[in-house]
Protein backbone atom coordinates (compact mmCIF):
# COMPACT_ATOMS: atom_id res chain seq x y z
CA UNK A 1 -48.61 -70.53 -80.80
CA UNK A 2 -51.75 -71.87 -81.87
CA UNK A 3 -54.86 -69.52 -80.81
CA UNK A 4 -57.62 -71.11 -82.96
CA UNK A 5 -57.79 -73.62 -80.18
CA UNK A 6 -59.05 -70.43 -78.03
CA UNK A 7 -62.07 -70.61 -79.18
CA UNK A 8 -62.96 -73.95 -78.27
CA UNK A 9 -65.33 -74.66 -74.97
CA UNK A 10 -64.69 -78.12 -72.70
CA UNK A 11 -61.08 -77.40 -73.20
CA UNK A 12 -58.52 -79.95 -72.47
CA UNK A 13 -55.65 -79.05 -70.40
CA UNK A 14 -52.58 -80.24 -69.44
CA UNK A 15 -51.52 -78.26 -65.95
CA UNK A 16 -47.99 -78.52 -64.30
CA UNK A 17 -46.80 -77.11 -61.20
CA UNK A 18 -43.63 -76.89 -59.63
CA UNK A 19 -43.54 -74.01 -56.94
CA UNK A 20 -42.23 -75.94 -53.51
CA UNK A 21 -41.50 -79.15 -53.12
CA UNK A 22 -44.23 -81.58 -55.11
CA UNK A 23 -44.09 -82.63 -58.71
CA UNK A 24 -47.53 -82.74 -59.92
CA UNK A 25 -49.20 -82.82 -64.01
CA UNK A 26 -53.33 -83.57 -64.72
CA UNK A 27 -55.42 -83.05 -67.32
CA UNK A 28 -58.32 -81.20 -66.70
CA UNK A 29 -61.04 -80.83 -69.51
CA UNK A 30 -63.43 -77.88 -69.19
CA UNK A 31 -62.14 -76.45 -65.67
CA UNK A 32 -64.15 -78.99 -63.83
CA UNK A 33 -63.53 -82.22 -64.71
CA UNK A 34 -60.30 -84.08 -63.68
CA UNK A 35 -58.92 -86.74 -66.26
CA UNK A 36 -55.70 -87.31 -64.37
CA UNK A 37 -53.97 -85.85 -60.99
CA UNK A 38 -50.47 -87.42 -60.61
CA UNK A 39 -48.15 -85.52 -57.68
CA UNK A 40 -44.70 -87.06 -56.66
CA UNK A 41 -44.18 -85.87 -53.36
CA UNK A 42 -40.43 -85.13 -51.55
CA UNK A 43 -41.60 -85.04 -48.14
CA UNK A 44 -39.14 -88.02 -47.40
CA UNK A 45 -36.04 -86.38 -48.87
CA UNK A 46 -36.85 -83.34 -47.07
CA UNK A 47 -37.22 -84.70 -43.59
CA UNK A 48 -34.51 -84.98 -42.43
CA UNK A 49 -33.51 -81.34 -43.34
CA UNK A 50 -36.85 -80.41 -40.61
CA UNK A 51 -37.84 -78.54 -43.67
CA UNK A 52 -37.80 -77.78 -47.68
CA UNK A 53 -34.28 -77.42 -48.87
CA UNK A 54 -34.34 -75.31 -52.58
CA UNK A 55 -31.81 -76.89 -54.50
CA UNK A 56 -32.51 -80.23 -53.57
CA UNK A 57 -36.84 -79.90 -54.56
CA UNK A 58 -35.33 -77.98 -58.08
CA UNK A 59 -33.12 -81.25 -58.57
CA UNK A 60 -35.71 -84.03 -57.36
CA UNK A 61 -38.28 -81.35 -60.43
CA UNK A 62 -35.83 -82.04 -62.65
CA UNK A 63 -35.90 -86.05 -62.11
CA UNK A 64 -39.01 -86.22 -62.05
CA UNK A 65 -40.96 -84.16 -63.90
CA UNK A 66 -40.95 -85.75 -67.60
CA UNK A 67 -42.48 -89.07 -65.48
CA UNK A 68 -45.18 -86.74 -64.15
CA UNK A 69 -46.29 -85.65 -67.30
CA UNK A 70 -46.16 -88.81 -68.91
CA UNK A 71 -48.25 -90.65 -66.26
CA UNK A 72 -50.82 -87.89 -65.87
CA UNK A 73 -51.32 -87.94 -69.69
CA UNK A 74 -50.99 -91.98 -69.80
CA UNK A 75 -53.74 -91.70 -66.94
CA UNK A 76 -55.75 -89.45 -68.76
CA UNK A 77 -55.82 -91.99 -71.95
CA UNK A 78 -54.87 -88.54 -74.14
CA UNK A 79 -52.50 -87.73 -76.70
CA UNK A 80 -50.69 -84.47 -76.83
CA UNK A 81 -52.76 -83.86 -80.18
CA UNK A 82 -55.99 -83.53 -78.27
CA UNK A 83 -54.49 -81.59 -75.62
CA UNK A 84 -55.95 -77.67 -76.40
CA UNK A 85 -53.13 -75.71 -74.26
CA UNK A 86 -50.62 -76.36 -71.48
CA UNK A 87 -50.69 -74.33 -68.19
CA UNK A 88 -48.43 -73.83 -65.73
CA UNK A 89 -47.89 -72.25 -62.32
CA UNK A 90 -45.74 -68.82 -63.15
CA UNK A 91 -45.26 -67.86 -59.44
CA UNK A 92 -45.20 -67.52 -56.25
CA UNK A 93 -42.90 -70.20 -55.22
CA UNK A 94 -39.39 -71.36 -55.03
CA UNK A 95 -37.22 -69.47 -58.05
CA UNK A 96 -35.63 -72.41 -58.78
CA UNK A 97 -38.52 -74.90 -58.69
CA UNK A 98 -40.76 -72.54 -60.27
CA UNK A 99 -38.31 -72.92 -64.05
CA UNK A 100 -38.23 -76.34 -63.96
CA UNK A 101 -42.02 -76.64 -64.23
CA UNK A 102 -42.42 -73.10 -66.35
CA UNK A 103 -39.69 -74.74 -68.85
CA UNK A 104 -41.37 -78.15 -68.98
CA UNK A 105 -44.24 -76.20 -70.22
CA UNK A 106 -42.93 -74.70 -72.44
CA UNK A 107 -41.43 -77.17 -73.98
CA UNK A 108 -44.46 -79.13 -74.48
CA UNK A 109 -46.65 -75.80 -75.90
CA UNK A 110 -43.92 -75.58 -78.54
CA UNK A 111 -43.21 -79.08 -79.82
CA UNK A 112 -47.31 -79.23 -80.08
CA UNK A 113 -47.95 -75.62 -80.98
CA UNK A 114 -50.54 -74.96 -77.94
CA UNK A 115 -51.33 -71.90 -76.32
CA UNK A 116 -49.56 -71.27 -72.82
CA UNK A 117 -51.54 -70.37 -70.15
CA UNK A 118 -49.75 -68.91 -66.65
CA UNK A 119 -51.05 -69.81 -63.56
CA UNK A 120 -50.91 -67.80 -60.19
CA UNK A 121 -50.01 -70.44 -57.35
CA UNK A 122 -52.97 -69.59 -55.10
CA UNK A 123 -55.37 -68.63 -57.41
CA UNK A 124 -55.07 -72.42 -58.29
CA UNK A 125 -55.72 -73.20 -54.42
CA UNK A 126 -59.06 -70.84 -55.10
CA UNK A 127 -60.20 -72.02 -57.80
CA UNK A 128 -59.64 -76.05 -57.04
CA UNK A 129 -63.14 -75.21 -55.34
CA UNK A 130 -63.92 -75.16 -59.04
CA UNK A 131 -63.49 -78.98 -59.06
CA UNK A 132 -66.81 -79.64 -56.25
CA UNK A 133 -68.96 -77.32 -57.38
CA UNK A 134 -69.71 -73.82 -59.25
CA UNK A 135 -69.04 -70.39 -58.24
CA UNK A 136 -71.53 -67.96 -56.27
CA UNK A 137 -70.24 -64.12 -56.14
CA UNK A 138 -69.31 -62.68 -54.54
CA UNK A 139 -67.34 -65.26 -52.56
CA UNK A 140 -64.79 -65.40 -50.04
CA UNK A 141 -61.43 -67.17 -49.83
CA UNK A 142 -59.66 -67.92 -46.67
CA UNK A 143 -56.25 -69.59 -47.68
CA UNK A 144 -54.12 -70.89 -45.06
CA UNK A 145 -50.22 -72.41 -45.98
CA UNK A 146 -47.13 -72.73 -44.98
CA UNK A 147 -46.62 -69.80 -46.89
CA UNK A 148 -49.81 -67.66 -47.60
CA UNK A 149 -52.60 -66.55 -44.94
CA UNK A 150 -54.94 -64.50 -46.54
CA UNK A 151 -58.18 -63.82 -47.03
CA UNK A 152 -59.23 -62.91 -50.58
CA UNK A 153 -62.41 -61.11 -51.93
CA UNK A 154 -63.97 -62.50 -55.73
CA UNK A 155 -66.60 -60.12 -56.72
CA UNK A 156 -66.46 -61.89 -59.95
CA UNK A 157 -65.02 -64.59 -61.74
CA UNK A 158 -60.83 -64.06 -61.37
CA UNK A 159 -60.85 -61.05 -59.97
CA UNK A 160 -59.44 -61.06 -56.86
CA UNK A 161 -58.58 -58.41 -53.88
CA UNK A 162 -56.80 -59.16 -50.76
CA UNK A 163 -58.69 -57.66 -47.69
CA UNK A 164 -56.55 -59.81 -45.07
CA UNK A 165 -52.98 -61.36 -44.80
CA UNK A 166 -50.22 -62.15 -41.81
CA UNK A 167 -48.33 -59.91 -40.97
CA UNK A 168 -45.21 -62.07 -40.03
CA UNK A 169 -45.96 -65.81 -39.63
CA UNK A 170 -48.63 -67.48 -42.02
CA UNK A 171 -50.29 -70.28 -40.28
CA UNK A 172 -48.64 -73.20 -41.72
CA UNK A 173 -45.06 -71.66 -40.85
CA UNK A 174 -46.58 -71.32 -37.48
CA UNK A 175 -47.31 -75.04 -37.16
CA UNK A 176 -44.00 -76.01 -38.40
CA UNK A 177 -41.75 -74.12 -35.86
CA UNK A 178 -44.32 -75.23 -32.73
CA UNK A 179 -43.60 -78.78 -34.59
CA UNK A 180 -39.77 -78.53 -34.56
CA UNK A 181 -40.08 -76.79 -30.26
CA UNK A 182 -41.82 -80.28 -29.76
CA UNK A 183 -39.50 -82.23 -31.62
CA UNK A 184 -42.02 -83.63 -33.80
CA UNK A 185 -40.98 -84.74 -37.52
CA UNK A 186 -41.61 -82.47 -40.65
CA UNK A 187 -44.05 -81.92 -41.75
CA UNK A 188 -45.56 -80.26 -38.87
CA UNK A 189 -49.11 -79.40 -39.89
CA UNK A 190 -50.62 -82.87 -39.91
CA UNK A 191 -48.10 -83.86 -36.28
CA UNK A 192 -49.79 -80.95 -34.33
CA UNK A 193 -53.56 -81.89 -35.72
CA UNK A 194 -53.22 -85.14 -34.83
CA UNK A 195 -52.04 -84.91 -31.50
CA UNK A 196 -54.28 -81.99 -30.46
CA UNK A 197 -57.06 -84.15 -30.69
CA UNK A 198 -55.50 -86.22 -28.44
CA UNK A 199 -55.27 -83.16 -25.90
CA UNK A 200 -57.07 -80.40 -23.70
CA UNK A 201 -56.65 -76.89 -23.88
CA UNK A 202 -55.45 -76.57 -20.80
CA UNK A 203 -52.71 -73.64 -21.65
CA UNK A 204 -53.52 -69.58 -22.04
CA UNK A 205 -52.34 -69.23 -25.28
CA UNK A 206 -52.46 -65.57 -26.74
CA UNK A 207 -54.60 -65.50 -29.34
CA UNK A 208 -54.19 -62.03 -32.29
CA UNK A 209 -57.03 -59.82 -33.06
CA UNK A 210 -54.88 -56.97 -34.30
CA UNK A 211 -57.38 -53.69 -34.43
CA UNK A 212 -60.62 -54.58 -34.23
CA UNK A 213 -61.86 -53.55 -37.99
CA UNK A 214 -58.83 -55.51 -39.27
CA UNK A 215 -58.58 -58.77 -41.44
CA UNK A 216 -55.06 -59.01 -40.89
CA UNK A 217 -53.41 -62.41 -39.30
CA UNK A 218 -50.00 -62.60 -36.76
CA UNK A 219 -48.87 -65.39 -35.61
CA UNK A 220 -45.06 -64.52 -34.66
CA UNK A 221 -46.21 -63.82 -30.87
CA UNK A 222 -48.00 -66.88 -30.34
CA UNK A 223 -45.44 -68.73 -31.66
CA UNK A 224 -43.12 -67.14 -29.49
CA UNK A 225 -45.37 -67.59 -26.35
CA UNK A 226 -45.39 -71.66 -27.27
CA UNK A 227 -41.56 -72.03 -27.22
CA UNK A 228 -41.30 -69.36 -24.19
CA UNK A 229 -44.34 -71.51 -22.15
CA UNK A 230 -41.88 -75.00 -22.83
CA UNK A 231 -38.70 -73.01 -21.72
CA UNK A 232 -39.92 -71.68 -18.57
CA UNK A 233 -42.23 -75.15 -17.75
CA UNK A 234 -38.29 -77.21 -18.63
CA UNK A 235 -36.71 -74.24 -16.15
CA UNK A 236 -39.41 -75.18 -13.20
CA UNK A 237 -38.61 -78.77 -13.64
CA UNK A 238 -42.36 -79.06 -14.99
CA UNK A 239 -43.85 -81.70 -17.88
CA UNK A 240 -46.51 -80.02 -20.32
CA UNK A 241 -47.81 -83.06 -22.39
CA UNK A 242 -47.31 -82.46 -25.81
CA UNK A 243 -50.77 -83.44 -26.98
CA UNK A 244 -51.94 -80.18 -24.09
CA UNK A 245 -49.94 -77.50 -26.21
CA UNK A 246 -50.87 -79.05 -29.34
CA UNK A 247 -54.46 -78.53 -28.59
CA UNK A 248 -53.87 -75.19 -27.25
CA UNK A 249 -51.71 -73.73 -30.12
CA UNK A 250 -54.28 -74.90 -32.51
CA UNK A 251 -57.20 -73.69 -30.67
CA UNK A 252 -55.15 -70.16 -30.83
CA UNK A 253 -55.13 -70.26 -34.71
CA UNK A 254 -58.31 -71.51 -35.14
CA UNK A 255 -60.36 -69.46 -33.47
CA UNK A 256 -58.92 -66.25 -34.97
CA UNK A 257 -58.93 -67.83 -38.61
CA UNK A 258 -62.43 -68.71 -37.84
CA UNK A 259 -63.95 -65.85 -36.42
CA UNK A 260 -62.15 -62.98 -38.89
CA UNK A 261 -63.46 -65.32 -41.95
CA UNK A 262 -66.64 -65.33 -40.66
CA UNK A 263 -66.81 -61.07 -40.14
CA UNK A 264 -65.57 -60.63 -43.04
CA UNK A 265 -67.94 -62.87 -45.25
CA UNK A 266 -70.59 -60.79 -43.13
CA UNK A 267 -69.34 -57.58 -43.35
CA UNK A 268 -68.76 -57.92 -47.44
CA UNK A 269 -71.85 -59.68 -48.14
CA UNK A 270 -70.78 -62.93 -49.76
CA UNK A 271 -72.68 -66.02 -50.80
CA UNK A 272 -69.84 -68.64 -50.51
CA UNK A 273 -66.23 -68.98 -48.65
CA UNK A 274 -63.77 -71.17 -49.50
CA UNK A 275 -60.75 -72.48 -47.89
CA UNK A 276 -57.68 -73.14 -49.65
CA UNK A 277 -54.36 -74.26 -49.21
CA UNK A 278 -52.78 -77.04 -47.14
CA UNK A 279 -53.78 -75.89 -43.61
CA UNK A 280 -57.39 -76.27 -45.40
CA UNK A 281 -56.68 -80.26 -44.49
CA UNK A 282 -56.67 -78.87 -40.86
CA UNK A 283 -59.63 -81.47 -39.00
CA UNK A 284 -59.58 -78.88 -36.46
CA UNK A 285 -60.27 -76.01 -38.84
CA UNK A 286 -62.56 -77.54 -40.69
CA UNK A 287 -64.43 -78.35 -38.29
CA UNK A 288 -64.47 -75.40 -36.63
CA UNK A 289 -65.73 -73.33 -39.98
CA UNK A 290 -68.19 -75.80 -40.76
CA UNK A 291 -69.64 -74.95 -36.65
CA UNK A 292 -69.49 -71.63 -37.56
CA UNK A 293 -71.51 -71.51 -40.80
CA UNK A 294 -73.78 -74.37 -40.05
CA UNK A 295 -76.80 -71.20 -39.51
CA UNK A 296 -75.87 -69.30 -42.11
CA UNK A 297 -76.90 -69.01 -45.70
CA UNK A 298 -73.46 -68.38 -46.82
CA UNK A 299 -72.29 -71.91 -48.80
CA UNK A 300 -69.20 -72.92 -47.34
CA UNK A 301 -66.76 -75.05 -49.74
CA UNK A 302 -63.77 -76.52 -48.34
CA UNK A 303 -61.62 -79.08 -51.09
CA UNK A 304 -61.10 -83.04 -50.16
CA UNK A 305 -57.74 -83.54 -48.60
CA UNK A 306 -56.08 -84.41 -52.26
CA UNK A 307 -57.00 -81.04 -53.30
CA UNK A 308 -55.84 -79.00 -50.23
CA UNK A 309 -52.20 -79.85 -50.78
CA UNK A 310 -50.65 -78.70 -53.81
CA UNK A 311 -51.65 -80.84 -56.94
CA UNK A 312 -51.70 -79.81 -60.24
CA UNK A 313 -55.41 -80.13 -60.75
CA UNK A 314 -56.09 -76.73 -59.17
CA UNK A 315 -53.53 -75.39 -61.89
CA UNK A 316 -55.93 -76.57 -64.26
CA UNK A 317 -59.31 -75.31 -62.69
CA UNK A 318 -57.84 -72.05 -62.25
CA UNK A 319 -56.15 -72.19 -66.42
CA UNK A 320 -59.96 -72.95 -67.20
CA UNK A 321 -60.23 -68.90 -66.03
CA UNK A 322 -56.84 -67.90 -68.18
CA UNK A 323 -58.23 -70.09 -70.63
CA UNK A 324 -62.07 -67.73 -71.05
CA UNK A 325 -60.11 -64.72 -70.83
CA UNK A 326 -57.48 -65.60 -73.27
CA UNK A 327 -54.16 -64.77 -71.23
CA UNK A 328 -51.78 -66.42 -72.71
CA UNK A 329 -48.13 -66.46 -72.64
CA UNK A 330 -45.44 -65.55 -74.25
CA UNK A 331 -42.13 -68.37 -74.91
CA UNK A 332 -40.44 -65.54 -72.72
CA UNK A 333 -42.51 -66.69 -69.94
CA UNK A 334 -40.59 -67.20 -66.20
CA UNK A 335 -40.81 -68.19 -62.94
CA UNK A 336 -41.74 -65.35 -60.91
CA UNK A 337 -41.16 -66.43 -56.80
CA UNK A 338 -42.75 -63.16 -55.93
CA UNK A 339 -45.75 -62.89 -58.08
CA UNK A 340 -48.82 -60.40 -56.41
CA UNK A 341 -52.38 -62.20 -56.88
CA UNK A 342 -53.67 -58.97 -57.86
């Protein structure tokens, strides 16, 4: 493996990741700047399943994947010799996803002798905030996923501690299952957004504080209380309009992501939150966070759309950190589905 390259600044970087269900390659030079961002999304073949089925996103990687790296580097007008390592997503994610991209990496870092950097999953949803505009510690994270909801501390650059996280439901999983009760199609982030703007809140949703000096996020009950409010309403040979719960539900989630970022980015003295993930692409979050730190001094960052989703660009914003530090890899390196932030 070829560490002279470490020493270089601007670095060129080819990032993969692989961890759910999108294919996705860029080249990123110096952390910040994106030459290419190329994702091949499976949303279609997944559909019909109401949700991500593991063996099918491994074989649609495996497809797909030599494509993605030749079109992001095509994009990118640059040749594997000026490429100065290759990063990768090592975990969390789906096991089986996860090799495809940690191979393909691998792969590439030894036919051109490049260093291998490995990528945590949502550190690269942290640091795509990278890609707008620099850092100001100590900063705040919210991220919010189908997967993840945390909120994450950065006293300094890559160091991260969780003070916050769900303790059953994260927020995107949330969405999905309300999605499926109202028998709209996957995915059901983006289906309950748009038709809660469409609606009133009109329905006493419960809403989780948890003890009142915690950070911590559940969304299990309210989940429960959405399919439990259609049952009953079906049972009384009553109509709740779809676009009424939507706005409801959300309202729920919102206000308790909203108001627990904004004590905590109090209480812990930060100079900038960011939101990451692919509930970041929430309108109704957003706007919501942007009302709620439109007085304050603390810079709020929250990624374009393209960058809330997962892409491969954030994989190379957040190798730019691997890449300062010198963590490399090993060719031993796997996918690791269960891989702690900190």
């Amino acid at each position: 493996m070829n560490t002279n390259k470490q020493q270089k600044e601007n670095e060129i970087i080819l990032a993969i990741e692989t961890s759910c269900d999108e294919t996705a390659a860029a080249v990123v030079q110096g952390g910040q700047e994106v030459l290419s961002n190329v994702v091949a999304s499976q949303i279609e073949s997944h559909q019909r399943f109401g949700g991500v089925v593991p063996e099918l996103a491994s074989r649609h990687h495996t497809e797909n994947i030599t494509f993605v790296i030749e079109e992001a580097m095509e994009k990118a007008n640059i040749t594997f010799e000026q490429l100065d390592a290759v990063a990768v997503t090592e975990g969390p994610g789906l096991v089986g996803a996860l090799l495809v991209g940690v191979n393909a990496a691998k792969a590439v870092a030894y036919a051109h002798q490049l260093p291998l950097l490995p990528v945590h999953h949502i550190s690269g949803h942290i640091q795509a905030a990278r890609l707008l505009r620099p850092w100001r510690y100590p900063a705040l994270s919210l991220v919010v996923s189908g997967g993840h909801t945390e909120l994450i501390l950065l006293k300094d650059e890559g160091e991260y501690e969780v003070i916050g996280q769900t303790r059953d439901d994260a927020a995107g999983e949330a969405y999905d299952k309300v999605a499926r009760t109202l028998e709209l199609p996957y995915p059901g982030g983006p289906q309950i957004d748009r038709l809660a703007e469409k609606g009133n809140k009109t329905l006493d949703l419960p809403i989780a504080w948890l003890e009142s000096d915690s950070f911590d996020f559940s969304f299990s009950g309210l989940k429960s209380a959405v399919i439990n409010t259609l049952h009953n309403a079906k049972q009384r040979g009553e109509t709740i309009r779809p676009e009424d719960m939507a706005a409801s539900f959300q309202h729920s989630v919102v206000t308790v992501l909203t108001e627990k970022t904004k004590r905590a980015a109090s209480q812990h003295h930060v100079q900038q939150v960011v939101v990451a993930g692919g509930v970041a692409a929430n309108n109704g979050l957003r706007s919501a966070l942007r009302d709620a730190f439109s007085d304050s001094d603390i810079e709020l960052t929250i990624p374009p759309l393209s960058l809330c989703t997962d892409n491969a660009a954030m994989i190379g914003a957040a190798a730019h950190v691997q890449w300062k530090k010198q963590h490399t890899a090993n060719w031993d390196l796997n996918g690791v589905p269960g891989l702690a932030l900190t």
